[in-house]
PDB file of N, CA and C in Angstrom:
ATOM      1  N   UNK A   1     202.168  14.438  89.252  1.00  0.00           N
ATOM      2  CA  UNK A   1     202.558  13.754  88.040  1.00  0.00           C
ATOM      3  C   UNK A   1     201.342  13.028  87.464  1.00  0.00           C
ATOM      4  N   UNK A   2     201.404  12.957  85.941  1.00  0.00           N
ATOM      5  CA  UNK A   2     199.984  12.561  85.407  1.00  0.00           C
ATOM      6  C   UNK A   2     200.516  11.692  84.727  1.00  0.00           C
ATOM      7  N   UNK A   3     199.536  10.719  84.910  1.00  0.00           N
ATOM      8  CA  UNK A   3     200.231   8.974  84.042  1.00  0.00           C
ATOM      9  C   UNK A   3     199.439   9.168  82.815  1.00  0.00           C
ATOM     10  N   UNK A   4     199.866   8.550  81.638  1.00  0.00           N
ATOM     11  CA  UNK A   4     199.189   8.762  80.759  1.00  0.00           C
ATOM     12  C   UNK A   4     199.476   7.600  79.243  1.00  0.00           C
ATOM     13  N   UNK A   5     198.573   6.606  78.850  1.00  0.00           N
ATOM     14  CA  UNK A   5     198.925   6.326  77.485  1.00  0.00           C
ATOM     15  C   UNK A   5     199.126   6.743  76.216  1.00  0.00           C
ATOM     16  N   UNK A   6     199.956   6.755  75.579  1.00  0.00           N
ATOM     17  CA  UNK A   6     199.947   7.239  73.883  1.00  0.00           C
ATOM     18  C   UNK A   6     198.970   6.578  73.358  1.00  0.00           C
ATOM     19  N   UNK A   7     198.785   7.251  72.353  1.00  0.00           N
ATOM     20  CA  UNK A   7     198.221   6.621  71.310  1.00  0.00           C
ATOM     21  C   UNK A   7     198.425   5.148  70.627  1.00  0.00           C
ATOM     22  N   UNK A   8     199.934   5.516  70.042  1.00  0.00           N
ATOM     23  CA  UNK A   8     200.646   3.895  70.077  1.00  0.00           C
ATOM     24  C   UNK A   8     200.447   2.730  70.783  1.00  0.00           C
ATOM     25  N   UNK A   9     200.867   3.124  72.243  1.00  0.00           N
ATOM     26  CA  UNK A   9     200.198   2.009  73.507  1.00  0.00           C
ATOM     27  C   UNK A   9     199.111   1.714  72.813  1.00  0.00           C
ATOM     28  N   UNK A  10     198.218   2.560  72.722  1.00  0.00           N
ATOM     29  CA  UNK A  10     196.709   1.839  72.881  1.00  0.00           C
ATOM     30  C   UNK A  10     196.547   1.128  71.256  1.00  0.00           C
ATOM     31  N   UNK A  11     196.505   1.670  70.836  1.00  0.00           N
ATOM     32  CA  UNK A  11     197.102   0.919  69.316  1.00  0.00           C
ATOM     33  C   UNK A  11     197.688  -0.149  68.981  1.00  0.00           C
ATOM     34  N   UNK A  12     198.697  -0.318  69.765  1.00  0.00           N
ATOM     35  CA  UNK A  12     199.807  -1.745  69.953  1.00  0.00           C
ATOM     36  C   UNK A  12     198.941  -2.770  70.683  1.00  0.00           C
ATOM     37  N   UNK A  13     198.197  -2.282  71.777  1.00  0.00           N
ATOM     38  CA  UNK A  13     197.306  -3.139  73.087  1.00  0.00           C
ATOM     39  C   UNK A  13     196.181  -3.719  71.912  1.00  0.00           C
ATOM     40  N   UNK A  14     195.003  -2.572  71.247  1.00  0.00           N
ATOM     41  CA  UNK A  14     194.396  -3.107  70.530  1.00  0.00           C
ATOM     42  C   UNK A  14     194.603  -3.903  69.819  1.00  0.00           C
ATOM     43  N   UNK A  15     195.755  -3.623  68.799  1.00  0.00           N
ATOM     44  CA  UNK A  15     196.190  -4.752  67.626  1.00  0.00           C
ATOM     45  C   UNK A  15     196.382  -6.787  68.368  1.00  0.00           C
ATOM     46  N   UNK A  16     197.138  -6.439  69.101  1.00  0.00           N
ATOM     47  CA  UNK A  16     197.821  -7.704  69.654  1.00  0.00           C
ATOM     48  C   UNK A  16     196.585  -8.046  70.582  1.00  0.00           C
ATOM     49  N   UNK A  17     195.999  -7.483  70.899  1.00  0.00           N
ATOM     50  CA  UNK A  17     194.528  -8.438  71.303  1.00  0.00           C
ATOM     51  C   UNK A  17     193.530  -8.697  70.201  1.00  0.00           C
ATOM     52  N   UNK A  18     193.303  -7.695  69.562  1.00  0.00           N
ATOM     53  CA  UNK A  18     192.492  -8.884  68.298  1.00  0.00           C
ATOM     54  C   UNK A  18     193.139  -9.781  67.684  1.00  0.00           C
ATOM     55  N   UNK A  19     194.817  -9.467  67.299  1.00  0.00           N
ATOM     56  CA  UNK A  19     194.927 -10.849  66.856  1.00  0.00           C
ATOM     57  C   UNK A  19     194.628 -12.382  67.206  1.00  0.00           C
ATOM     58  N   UNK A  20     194.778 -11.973  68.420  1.00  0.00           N
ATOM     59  CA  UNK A  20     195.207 -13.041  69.469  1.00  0.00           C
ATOM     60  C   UNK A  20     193.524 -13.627  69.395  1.00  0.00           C
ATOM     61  N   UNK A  21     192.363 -12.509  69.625  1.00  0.00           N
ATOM     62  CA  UNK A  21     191.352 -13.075  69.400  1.00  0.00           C
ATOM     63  C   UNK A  21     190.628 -13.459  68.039  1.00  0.00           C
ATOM     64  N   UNK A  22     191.139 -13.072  66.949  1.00  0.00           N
ATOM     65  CA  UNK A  22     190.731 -13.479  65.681  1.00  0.00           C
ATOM     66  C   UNK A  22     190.818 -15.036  65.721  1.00  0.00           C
ATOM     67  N   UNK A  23     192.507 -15.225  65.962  1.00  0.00           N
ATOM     68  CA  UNK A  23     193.035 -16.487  65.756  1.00  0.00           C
ATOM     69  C   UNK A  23     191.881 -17.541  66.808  1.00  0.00           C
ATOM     70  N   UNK A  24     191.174 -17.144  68.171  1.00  0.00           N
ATOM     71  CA  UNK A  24     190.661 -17.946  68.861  1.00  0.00           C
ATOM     72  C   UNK A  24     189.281 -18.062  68.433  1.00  0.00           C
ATOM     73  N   UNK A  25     188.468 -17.213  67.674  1.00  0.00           N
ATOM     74  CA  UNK A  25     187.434 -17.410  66.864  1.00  0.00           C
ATOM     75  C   UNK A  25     187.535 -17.786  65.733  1.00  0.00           C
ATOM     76  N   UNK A  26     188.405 -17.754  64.885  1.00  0.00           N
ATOM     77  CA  UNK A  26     188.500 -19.044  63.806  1.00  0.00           C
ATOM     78  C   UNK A  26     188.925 -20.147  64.299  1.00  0.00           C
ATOM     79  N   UNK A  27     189.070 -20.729  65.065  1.00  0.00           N
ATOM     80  CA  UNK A  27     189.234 -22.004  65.655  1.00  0.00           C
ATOM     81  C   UNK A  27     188.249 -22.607  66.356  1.00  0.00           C
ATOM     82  N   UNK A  28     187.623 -21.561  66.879  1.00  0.00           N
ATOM     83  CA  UNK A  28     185.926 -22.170  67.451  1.00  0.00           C
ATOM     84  C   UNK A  28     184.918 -21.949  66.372  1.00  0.00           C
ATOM     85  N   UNK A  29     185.027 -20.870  65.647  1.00  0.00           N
ATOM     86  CA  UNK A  29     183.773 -21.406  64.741  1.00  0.00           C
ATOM     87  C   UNK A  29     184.612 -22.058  63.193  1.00  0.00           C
ATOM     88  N   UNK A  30     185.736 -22.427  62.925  1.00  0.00           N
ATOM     89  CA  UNK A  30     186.475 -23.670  62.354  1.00  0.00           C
ATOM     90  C   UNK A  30     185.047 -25.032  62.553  1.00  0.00           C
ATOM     91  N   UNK A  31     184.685 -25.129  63.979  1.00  0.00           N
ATOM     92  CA  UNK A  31     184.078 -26.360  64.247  1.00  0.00           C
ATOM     93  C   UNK A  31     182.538 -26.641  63.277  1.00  0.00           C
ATOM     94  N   UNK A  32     182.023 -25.560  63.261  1.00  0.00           N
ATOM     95  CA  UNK A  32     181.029 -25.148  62.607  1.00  0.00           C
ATOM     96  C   UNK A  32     180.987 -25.275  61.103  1.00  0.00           C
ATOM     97  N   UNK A  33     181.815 -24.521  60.444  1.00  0.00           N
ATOM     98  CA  UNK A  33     181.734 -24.229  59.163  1.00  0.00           C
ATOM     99  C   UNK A  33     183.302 -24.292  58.340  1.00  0.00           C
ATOM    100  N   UNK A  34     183.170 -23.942  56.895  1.00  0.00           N
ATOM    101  CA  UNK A  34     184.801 -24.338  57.293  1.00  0.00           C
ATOM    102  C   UNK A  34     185.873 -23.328  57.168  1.00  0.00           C
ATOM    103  N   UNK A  35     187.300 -23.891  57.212  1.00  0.00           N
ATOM    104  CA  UNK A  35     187.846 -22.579  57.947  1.00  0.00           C
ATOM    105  C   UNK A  35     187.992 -21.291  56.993  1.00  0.00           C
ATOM    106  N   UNK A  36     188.034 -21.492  55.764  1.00  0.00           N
ATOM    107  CA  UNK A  36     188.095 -20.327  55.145  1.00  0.00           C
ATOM    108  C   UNK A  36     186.818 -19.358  55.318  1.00  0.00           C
ATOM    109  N   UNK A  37     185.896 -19.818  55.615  1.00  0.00           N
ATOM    110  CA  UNK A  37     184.226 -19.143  56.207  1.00  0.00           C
ATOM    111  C   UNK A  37     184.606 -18.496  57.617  1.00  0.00           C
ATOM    112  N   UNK A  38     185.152 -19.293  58.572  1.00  0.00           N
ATOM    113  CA  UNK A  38     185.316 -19.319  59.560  1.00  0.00           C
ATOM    114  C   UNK A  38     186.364 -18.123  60.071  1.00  0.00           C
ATOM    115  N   UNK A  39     187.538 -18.339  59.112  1.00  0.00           N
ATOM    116  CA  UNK A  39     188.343 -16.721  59.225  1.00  0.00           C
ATOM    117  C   UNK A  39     187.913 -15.601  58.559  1.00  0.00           C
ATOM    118  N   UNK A  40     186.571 -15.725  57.697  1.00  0.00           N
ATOM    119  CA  UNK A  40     186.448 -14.296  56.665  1.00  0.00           C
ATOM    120  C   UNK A  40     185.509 -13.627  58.084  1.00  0.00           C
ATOM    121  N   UNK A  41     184.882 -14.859  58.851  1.00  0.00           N
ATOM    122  CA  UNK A  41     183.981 -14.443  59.794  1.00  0.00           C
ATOM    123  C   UNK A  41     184.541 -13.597  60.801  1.00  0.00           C
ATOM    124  N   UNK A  42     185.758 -14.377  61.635  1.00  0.00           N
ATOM    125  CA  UNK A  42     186.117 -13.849  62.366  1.00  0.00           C
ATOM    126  C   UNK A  42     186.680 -12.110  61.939  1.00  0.00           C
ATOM    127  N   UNK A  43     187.745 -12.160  61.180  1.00  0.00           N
ATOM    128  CA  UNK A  43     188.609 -11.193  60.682  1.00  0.00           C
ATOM    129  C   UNK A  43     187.419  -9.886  60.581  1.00  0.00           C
ATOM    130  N   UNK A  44     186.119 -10.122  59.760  1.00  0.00           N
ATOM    131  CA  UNK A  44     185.225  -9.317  60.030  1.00  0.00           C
ATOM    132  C   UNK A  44     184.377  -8.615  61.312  1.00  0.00           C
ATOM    133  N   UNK A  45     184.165  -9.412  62.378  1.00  0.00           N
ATOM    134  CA  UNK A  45     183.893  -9.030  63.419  1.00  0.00           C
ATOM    135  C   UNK A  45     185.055  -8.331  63.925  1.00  0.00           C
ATOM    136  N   UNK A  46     186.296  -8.847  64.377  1.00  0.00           N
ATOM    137  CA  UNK A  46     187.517  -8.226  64.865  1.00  0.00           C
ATOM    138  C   UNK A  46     187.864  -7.177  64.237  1.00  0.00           C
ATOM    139  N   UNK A  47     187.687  -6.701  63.088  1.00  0.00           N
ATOM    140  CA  UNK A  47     187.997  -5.798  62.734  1.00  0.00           C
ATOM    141  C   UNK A  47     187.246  -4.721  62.797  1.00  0.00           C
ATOM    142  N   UNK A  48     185.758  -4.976  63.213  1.00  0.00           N
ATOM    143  CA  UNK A  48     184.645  -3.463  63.782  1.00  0.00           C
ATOM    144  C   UNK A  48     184.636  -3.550  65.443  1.00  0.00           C
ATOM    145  N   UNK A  49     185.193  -4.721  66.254  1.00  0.00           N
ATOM    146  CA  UNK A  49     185.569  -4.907  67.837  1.00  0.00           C
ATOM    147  C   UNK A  49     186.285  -4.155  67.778  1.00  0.00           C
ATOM    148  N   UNK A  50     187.608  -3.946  66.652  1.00  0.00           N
ATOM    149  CA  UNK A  50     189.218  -3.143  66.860  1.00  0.00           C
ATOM    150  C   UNK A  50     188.820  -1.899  67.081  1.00  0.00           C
ATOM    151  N   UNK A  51     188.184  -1.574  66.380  1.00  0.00           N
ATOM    152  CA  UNK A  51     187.416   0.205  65.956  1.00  0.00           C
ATOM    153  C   UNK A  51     187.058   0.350  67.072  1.00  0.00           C
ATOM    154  N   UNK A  52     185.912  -0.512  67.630  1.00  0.00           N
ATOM    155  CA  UNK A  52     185.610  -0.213  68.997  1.00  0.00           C
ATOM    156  C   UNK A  52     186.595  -0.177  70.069  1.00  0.00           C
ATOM    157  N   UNK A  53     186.786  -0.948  70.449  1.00  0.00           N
ATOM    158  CA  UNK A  53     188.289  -1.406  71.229  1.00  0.00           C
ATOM    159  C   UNK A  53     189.317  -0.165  71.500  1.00  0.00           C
ATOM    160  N   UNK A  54     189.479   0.355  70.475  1.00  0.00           N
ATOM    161  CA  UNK A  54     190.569   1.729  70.282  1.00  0.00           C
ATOM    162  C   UNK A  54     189.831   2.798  70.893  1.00  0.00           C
ATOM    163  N   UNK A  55     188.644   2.801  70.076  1.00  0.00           N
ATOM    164  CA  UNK A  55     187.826   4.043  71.000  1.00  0.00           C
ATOM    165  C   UNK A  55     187.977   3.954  72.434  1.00  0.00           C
ATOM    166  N   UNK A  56     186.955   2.744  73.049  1.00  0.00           N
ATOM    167  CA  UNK A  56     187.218   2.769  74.078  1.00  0.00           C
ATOM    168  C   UNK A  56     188.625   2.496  74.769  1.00  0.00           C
ATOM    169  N   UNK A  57     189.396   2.157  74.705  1.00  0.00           N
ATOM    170  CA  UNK A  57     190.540   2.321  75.131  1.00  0.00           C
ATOM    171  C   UNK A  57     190.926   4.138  75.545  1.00  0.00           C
ATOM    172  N   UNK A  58     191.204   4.664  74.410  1.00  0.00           N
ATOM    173  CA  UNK A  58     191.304   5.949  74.545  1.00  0.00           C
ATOM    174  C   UNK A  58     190.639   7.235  75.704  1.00  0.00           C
ATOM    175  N   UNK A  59     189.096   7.042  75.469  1.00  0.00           N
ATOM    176  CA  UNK A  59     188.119   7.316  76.667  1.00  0.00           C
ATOM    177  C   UNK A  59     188.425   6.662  78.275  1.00  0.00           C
ATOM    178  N   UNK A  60     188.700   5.458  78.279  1.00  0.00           N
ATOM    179  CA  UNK A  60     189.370   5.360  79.269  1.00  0.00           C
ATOM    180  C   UNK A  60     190.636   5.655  79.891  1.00  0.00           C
ATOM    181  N   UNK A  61     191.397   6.526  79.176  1.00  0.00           N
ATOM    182  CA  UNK A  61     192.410   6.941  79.517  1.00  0.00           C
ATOM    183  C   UNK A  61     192.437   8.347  80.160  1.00  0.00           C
ATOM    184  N   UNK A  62     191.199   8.773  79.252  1.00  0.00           N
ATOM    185  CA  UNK A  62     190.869   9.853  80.196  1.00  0.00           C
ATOM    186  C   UNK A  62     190.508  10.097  81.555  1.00  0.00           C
ATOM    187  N   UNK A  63     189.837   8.783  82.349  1.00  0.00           N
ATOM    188  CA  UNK A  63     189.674   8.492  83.548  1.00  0.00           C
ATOM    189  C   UNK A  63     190.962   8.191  84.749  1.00  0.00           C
ATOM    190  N   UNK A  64     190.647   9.275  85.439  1.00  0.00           N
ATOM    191  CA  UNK A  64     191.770   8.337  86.255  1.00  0.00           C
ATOM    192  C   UNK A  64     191.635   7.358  87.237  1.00  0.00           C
ATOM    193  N   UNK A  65     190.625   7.083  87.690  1.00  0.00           N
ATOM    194  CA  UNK A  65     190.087   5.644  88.486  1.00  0.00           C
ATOM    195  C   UNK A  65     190.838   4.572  88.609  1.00  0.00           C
ATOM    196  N   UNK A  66     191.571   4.446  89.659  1.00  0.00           N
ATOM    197  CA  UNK A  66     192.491   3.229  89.252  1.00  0.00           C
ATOM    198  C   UNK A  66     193.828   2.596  88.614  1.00  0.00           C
ATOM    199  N   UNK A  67     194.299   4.143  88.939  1.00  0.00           N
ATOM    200  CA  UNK A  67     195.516   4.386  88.468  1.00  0.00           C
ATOM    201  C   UNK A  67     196.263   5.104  89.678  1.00  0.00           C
ATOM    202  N   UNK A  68     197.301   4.844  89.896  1.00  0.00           N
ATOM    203  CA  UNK A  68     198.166   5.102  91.084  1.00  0.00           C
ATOM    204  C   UNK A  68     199.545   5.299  90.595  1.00  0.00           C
ATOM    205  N   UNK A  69     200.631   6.743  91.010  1.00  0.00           N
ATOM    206  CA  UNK A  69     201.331   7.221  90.549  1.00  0.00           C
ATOM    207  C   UNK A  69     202.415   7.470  91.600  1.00  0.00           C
ATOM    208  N   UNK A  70     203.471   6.540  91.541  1.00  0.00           N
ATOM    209  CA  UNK A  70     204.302   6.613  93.020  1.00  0.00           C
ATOM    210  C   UNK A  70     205.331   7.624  92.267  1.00  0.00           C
TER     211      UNK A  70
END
């Protein structure tokens, strides 16, 4: 039997972790500058991390290292 993520999964995983990290980098660099700077900043980085993020996600799915199938 072969374990395997969808697409979706990894999609759903990506989304709900950048949010989660957008929201924690506009709040740390909030301290810095102000917040409307501070979220155009974040939202921009997170959103070329996501791109990345998905990729790799995917490529790692191709691995099976660490995956165990009772």
């Amino acid at each position: 039997m072969k374990v395997n993520e969808t697409r979706r999964r990894s999609l759903l995983k990506a989304i709900s972790f950048r949010v989660f990290e957008v929201a924690f980098e506009a709040w740390v660099i909030s301290y810095f500058v102000t917040v409307a700077i501070a979220v155009g900043i974040a939202v921009l980085l997170e959103t070329t991390c996501f791109i990345l993020h998905f990729i790799f996600e995917r490529v790692w799915n191709k691995i099976p290292y660490g995956r165990e199938v009772k």
